[in-house]
Protein backbone atom coordinates (compact mmCIF):
# COMPACT_ATOMS: atom_id res chain seq x y z
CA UNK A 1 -25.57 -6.13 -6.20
CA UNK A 2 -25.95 -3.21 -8.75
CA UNK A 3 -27.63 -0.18 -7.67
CA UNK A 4 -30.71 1.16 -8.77
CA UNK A 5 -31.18 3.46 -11.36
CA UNK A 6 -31.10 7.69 -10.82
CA UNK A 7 -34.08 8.97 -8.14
CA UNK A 8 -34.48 11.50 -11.17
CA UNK A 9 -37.59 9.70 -12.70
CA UNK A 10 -37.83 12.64 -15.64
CA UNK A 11 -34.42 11.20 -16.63
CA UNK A 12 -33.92 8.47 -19.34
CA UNK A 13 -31.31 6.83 -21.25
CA UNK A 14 -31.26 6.82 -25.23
CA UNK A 15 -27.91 6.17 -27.70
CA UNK A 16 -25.95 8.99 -28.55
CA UNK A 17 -26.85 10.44 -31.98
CA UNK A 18 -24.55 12.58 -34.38
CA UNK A 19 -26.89 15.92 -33.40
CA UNK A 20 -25.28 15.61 -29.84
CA UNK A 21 -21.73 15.92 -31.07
CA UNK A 22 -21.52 19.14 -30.44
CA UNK A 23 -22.22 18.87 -26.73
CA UNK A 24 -20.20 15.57 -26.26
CA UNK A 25 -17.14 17.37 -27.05
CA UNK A 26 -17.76 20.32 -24.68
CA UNK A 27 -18.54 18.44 -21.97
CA UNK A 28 -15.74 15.86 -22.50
CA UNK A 29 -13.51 18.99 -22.69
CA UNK A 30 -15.18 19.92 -19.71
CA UNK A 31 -14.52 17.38 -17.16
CA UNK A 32 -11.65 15.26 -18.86
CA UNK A 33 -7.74 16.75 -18.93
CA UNK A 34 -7.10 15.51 -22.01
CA UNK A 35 -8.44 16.53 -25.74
CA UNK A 36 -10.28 13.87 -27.24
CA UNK A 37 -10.14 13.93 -31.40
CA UNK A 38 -12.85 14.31 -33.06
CA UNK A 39 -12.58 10.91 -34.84
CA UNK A 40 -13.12 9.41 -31.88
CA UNK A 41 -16.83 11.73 -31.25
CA UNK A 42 -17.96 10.87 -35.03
CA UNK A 43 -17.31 7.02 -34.23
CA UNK A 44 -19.58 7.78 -31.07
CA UNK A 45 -22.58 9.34 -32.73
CA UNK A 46 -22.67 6.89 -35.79
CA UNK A 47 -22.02 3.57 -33.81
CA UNK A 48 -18.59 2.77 -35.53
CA UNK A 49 -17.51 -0.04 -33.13
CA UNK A 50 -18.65 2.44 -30.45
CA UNK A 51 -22.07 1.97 -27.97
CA UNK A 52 -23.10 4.35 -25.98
CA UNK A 53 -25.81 5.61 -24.14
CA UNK A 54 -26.65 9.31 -22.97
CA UNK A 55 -28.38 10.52 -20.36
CA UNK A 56 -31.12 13.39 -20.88
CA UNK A 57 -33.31 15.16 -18.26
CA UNK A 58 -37.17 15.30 -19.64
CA UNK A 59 -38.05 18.07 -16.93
CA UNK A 60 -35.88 20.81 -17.95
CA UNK A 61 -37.72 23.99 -19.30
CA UNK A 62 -34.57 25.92 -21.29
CA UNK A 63 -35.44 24.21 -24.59
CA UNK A 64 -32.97 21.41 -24.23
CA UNK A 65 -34.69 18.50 -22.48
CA UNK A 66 -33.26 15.98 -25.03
CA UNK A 67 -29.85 17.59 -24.53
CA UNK A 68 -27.37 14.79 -23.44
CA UNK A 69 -26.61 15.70 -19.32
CA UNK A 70 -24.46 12.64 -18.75
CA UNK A 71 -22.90 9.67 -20.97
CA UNK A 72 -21.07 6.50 -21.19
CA UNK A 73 -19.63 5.26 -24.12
CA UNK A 74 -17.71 1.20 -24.62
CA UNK A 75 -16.73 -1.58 -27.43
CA UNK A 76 -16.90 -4.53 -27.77
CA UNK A 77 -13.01 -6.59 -27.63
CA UNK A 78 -12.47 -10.01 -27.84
CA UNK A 79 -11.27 -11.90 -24.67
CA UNK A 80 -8.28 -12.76 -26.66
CA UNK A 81 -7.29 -9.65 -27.98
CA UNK A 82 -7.40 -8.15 -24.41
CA UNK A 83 -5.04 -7.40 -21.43
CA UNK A 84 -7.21 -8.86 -18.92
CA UNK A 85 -7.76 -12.34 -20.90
CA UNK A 86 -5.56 -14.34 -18.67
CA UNK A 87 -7.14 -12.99 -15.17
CA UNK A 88 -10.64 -15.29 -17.18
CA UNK A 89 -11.75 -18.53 -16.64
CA UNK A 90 -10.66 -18.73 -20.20
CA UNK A 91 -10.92 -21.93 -22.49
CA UNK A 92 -8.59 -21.75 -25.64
CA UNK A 93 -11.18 -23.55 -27.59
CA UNK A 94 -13.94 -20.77 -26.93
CA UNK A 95 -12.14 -18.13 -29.01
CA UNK A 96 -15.30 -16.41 -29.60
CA UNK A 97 -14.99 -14.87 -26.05
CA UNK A 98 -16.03 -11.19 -26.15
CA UNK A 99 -15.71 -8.50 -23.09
CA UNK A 100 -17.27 -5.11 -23.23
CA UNK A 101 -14.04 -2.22 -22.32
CA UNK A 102 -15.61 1.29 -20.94
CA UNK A 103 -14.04 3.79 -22.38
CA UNK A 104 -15.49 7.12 -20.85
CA UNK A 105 -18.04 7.92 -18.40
CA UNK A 106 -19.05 11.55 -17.53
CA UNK A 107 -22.45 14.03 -16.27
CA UNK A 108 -22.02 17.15 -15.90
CA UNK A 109 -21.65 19.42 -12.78
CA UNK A 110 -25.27 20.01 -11.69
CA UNK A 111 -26.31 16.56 -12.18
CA UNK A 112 -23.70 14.79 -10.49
CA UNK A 113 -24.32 12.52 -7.08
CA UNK A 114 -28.06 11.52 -8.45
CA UNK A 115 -27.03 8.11 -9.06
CA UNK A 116 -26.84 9.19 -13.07
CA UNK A 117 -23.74 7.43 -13.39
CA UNK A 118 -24.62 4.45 -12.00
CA UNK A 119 -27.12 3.92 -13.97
CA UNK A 120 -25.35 4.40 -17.04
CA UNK A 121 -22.78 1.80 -16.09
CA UNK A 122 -26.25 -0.09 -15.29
CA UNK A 123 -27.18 0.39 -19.19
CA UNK A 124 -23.51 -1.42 -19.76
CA UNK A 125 -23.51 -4.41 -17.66
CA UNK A 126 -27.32 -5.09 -19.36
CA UNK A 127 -25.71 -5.09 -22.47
CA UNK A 128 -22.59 -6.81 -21.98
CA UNK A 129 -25.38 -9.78 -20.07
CA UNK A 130 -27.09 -9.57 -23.21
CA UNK A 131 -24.06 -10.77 -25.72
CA UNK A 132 -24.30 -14.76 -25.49
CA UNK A 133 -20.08 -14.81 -25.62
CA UNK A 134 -19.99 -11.67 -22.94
CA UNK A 135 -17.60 -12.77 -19.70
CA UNK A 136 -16.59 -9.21 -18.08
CA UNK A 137 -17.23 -5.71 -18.31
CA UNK A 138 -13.46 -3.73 -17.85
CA UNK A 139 -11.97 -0.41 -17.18
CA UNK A 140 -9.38 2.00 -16.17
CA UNK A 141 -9.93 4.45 -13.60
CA UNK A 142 -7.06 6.63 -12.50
CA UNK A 143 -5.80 6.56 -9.17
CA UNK A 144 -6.73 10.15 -7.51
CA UNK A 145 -9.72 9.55 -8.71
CA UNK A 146 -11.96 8.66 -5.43
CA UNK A 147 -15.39 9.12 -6.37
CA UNK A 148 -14.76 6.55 -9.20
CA UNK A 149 -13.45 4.18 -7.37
CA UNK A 150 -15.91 4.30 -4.87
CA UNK A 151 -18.63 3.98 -7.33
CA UNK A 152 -16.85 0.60 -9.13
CA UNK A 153 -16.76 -1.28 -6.19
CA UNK A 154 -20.24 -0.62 -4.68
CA UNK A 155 -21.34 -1.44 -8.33
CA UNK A 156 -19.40 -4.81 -7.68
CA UNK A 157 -16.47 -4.27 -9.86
CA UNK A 158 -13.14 -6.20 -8.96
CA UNK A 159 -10.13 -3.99 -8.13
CA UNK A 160 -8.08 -6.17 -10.20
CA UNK A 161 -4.41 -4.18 -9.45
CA UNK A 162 -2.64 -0.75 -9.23
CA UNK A 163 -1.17 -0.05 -12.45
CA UNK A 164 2.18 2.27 -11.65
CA UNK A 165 2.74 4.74 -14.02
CA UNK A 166 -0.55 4.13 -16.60
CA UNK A 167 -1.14 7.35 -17.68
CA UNK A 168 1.14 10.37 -18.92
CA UNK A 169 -0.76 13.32 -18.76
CA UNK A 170 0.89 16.46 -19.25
CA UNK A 171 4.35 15.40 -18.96
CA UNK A 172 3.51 13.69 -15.61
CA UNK A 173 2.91 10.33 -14.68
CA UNK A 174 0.29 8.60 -12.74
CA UNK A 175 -1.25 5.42 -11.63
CA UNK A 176 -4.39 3.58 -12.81
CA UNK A 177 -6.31 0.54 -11.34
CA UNK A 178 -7.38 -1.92 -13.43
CA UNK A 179 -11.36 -2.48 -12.26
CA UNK A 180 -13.45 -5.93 -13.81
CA UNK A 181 -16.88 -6.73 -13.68
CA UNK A 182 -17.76 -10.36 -14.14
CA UNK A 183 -21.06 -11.50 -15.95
CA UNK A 184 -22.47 -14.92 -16.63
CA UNK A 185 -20.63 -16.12 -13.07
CA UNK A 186 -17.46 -16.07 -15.02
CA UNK A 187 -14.79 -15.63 -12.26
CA UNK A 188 -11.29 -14.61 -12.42
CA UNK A 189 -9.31 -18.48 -11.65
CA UNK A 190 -5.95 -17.52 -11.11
CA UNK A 191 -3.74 -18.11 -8.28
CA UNK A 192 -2.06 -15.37 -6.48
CA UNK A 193 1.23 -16.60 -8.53
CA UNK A 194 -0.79 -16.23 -11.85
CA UNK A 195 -2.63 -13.45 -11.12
CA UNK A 196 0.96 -11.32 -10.25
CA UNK A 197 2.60 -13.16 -12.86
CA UNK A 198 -0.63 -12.05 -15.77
CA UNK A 199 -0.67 -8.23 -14.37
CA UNK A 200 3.19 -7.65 -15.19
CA UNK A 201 3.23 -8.76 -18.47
CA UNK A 202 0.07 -6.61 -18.73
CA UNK A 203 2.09 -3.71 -16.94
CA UNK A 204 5.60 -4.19 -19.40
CA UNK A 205 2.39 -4.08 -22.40
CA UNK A 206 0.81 -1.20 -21.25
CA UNK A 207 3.62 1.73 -20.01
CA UNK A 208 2.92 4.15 -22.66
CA UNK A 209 1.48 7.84 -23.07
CA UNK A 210 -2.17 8.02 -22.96
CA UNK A 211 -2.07 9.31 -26.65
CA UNK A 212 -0.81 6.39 -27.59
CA UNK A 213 -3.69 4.44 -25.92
CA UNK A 214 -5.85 6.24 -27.35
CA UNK A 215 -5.99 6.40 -31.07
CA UNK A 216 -2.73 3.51 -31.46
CA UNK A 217 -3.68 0.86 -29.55
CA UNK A 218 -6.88 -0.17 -31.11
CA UNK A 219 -8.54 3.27 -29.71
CA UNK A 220 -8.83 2.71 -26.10
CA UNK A 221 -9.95 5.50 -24.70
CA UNK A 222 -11.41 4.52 -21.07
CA UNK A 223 -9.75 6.02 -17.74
CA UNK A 224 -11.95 8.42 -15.65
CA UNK A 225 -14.96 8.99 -14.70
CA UNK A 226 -16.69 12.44 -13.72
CA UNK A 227 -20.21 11.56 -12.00
């Protein structure tokens, strides 16, 4: 079961807009340890194959109560274009398959552990229910990063595998898991055999800098999350 949304009732959830650039890239520089380009925030704020949602506190009395506080931002792949396509129930003949791919996830410092996070990943799952050819909702999360983790799997996201060596940050190396959450009761229907067989051909695809994954391979920028 999904959670329910932040005990902050003065809190609600609108897209991001271009006026909130600004802020999206200082608090992405913020909590993230990598630097983000700013193609990447200009595809955010004007929806280019980008949705996103930010999170604003109503209540606060410093002139910025429609200032984003938290945000999540995801696109839309096709099931065939993805890694995770052959952990699917998936039928070659319904090549209009779609899955929604989180890319990043963040609130800032003060209003962390508030449940703001969940419900932003809330706001995702709603939309990926709401696209007729939807089957999962996926992610990266890396591996020292507990507090994510915990939140995907009380939010009933499938620890699909540990990913060795995902990310090169800084000249150093570290692991990702691979987390899916299924909509529409579409199940993962591999056998153990499959399922090893499926995650290290997606492993040999996906041992690259996290440069790369960004802004070469089809911009895809999910990894952390900072709640």
């Amino acid at each position: 079961m999904v959670p329910v949304t932040s005990c902050h009732s003065t809190i609600s959830y609108r897209p991001i807009r271009p006026s909130d650039i600004e802020i999206l890239e200082q608090i992405h520089g913020d909590i993230f340890p990598i630097r983000y380009e700013s193609e990447f925030f200009q595809d955010v704020a004007h929806g280019r194959g980008i949705v996103s949602w930010a999170a604003v506190d109503h209540s606060r009395d410093d002139g910025k109560d429609d200032e984003p506080i938290g945000f999540i931002t995801a696109r839309v792949v096709l099931a065939t274009e993805s890694e995770i396509v052959d952990l699917l129930r998936y039928d070659s003949a319904e090549s209009g398959w779609s899955l929604v791919y989180i890319l990043t996830l963040g609130v800032v410092d003060s209003y962390r552990n508030h449940g703001i996070a969940s419900s932003l990943i809330l706001e995702v799952i709603k939309y990926a229910s709401s696209i007729p050819s939807c089957r999962a909702v996926y992610l990266h999360v890396i591996s020292y990063n507990f507090p994510a983790i915990h939140l995907y799997k009380k939010m009933s996201f499938k620890c699909i595998q540990k990913l060795p060596g995902f990310y090169l940050i800084a000249g150093q190396h570290y692991d990702s898991y691979l987390f899916v959450y299924f909509v529409k009761g579409c199940q993962s229907a591999c056998s153990p055999v499959e399922l090893v067989t499926a995650i290290m051909r997606y492993v040999r695809s996906s041992f690259q800098s996290i440069t790369a994954k960004l802004w070469s391979n089809q911009k895809k920028i999910g990894w952390m999350v900072q709640m």
